[in-house]
Protein backbone atom coordinates (compact mmCIF):
# COMPACT_ATOMS: atom_id res chain seq x y z
CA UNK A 1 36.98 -79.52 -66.06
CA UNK A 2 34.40 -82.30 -66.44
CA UNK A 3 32.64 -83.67 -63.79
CA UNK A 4 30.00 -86.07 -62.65
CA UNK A 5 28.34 -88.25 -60.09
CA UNK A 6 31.08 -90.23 -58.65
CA UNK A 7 34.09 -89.18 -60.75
CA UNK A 8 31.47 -90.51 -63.83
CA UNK A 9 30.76 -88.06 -66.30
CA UNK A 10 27.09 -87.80 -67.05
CA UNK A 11 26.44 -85.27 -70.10
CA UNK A 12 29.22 -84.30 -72.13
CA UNK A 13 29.61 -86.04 -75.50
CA UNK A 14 32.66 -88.99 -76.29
CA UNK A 15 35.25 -86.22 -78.07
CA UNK A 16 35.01 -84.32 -74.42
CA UNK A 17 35.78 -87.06 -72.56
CA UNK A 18 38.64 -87.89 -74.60
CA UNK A 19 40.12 -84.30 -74.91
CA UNK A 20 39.53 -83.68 -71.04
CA UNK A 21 41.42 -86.94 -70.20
CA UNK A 22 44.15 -86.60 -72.63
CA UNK A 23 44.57 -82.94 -71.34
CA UNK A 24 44.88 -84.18 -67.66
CA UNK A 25 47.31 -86.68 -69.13
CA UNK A 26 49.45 -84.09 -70.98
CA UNK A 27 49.56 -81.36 -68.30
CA UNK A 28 50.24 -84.67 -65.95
CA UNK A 29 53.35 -86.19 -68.38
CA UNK A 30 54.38 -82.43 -68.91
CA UNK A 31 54.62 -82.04 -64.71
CA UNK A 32 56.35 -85.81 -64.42
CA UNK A 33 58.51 -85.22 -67.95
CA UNK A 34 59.87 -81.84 -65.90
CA UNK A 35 60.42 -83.72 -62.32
CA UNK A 36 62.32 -86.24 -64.12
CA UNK A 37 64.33 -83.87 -66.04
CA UNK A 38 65.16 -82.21 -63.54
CA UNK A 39 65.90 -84.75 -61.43
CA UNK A 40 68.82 -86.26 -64.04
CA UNK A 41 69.96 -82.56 -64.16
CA UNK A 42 70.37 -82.77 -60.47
CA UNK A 43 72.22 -85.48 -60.46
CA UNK A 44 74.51 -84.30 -63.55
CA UNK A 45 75.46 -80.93 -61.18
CA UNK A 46 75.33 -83.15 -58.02
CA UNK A 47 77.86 -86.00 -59.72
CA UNK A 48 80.02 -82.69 -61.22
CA UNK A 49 80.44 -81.14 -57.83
CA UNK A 50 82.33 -84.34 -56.42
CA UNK A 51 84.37 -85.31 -59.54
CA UNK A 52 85.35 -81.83 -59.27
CA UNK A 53 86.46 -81.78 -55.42
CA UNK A 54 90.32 -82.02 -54.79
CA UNK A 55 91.28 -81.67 -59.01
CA UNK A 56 92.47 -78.45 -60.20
CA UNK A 57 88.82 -77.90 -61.91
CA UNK A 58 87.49 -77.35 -58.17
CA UNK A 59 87.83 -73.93 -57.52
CA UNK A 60 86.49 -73.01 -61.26
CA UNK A 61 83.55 -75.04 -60.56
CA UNK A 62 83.02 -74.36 -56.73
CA UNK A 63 83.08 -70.58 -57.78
CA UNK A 64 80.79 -71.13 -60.53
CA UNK A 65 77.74 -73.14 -58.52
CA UNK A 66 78.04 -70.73 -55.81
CA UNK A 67 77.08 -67.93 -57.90
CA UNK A 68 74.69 -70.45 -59.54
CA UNK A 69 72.76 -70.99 -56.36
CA UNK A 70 73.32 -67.49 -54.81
CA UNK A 71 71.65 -66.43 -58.11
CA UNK A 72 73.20 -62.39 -57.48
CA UNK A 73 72.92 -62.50 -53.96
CA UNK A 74 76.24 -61.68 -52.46
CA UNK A 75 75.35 -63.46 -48.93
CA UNK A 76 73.75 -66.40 -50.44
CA UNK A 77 76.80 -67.02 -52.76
CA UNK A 78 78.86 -66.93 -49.42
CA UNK A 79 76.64 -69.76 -47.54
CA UNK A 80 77.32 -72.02 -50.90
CA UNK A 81 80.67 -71.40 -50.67
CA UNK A 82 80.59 -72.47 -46.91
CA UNK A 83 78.81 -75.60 -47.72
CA UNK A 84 81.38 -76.33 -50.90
CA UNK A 85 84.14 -75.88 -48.79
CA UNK A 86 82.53 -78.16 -46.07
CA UNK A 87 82.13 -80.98 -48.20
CA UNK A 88 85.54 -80.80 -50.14
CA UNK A 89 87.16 -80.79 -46.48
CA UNK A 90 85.29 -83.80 -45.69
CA UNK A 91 86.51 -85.38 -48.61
CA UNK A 92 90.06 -84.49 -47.87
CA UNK A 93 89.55 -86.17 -44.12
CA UNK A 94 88.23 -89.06 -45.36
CA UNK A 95 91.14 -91.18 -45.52
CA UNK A 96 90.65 -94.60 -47.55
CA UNK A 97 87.16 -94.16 -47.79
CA UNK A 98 87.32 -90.96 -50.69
CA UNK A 99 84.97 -93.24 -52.92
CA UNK A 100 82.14 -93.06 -50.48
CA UNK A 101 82.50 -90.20 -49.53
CA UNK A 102 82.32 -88.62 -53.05
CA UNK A 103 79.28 -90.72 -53.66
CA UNK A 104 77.65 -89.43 -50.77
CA UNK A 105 78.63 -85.69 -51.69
CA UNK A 106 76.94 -86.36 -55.20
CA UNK A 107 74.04 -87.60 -53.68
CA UNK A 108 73.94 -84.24 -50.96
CA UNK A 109 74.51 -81.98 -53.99
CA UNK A 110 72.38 -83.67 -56.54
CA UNK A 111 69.62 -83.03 -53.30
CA UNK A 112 70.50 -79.19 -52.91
CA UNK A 113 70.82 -78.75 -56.29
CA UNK A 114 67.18 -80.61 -57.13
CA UNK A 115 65.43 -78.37 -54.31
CA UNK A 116 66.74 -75.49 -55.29
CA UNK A 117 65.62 -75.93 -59.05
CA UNK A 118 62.32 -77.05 -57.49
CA UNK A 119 61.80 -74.40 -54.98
CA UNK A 120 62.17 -71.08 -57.92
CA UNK A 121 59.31 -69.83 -59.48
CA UNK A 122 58.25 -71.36 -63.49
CA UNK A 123 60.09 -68.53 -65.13
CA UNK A 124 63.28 -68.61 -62.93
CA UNK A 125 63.51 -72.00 -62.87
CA UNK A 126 63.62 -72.30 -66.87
CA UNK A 127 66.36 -69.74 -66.73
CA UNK A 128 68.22 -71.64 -63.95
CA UNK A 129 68.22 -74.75 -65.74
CA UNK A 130 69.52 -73.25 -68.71
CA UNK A 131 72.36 -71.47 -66.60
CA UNK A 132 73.13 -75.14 -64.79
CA UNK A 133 73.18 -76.77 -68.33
CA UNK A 134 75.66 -74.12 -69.46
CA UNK A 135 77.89 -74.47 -66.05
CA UNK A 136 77.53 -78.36 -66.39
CA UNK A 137 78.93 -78.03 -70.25
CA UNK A 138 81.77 -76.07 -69.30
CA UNK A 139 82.59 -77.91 -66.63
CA UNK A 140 82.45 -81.12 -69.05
CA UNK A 141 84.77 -79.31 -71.41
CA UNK A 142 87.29 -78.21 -68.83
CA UNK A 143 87.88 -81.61 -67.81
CA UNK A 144 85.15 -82.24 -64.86
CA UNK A 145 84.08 -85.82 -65.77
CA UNK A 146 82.06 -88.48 -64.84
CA UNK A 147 84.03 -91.83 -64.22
CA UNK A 148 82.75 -95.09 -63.70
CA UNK A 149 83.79 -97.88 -60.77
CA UNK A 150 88.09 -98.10 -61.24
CA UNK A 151 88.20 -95.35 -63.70
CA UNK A 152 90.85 -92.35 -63.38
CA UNK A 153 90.36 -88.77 -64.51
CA UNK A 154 92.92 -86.61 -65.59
CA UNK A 155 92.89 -83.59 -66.58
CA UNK A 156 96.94 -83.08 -67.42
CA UNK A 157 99.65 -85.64 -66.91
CA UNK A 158 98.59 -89.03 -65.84
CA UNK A 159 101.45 -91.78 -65.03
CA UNK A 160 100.41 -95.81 -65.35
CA UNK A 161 103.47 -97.87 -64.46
CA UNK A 162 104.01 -101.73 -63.54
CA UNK A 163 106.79 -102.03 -60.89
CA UNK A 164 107.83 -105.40 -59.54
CA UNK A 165 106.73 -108.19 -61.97
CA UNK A 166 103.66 -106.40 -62.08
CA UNK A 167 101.18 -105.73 -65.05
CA UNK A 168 99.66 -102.03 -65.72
CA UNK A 169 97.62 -101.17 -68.80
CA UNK A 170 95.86 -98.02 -69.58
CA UNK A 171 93.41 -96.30 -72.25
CA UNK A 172 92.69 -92.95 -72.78
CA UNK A 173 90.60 -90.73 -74.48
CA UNK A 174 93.69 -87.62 -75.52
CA UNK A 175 93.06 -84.50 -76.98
CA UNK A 176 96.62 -83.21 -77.59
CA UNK A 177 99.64 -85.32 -77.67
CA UNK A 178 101.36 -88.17 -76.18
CA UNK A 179 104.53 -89.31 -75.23
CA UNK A 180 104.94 -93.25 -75.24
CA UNK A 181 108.36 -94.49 -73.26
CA UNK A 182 109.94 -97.89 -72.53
CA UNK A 183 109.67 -98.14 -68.30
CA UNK A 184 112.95 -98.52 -66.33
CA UNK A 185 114.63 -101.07 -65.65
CA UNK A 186 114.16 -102.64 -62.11
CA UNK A 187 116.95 -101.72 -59.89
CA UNK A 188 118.15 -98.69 -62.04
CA UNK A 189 118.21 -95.49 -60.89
CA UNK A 190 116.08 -94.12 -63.82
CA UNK A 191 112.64 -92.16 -62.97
């Protein structure tokens, strides 16, 4: 490290200076590069956990961050479990407000999930993050997905129908096949 006389560096010639200030600056990006990263990946696991809560992808995924987080530990595994099942239940209770609610559970488990990463040791935390990406990927693939403001998820059948002079209009992303129908007529007895 170079040093001087009020943070001034006295003796050391120009290509020191420059290498010893663009180190600082890498090791410095490098530390703020990782924070950052793992902040988004926080917030990827945190925004999966409450897509996931009250869809049939829940108990795949509330299984799978447990063991995440309890990382082989049998008790630990059991708290996260606790603390899933806390959250989805508030969710359940919540009544008309389930969008709040499911945006604040994002933010709590984007927070657990972010100290936890942050909290493990260089070597485990590489291998963590690797493990969340994987969990986050599958979890993607099995139909946990982000949605924006008004959007719907489904991960089987979804229904959009008009119903008393009304207008409905979907679009969909479909892997598989559809099945297109004219809607009833109003009044008829036809589902």
């Amino acid at each position: 490290m170079l040093s001087g006389k009020g943070g001034v560096v006295t003796s050391a010639p120009l290509g020191s200076v420059i290498s010893e200030t663009y180190y600082r600056f890498l090791v410095q990006g490098e530390r703020r590069m990782l924070a950052e990263s793992l902040t988004v990946l926080a917030a990827a696991g945190g925004t999966a956990v409450a897509q996931a809560m009250g869809t049939d992808a829940w108990v795949g995924l509330r299984s799978r961050i447990a063991a995440w987080l309890g990382r082989g530990d049998e008790h630990r595994e059991r708290v996260e479990l606790e603390r899933l099942d806390r959250s989805v239940a508030e969710l359940a209770g919540a009544g008309q407000d389930t969008d709040e609610v499911r945006s604040r559970q994002a933010t709590v488990w984007q927070t657990r999930i972010g100290d936890f990463l942050e909290e493990l040791p260089d070597g485990d935390r590489k291998e963590a993050i690797f493990a969340l990406q994987a969990l986050l990927k599958e979890a993607e693939r099995t139909g946990v997905v982000t949605v924006g403001t008004g959007g719907a998820v489904a991960g089987r059948d979804m229904e959009v129908r008009a119903d008393h002079g009304s207008f409905a209009a979907g679009a969909a992303h479909v892997e598989g096949g559809v099945r297109l129908g004219n809607p009833p007529l109003p009044g008829s007895d036809q589902p």
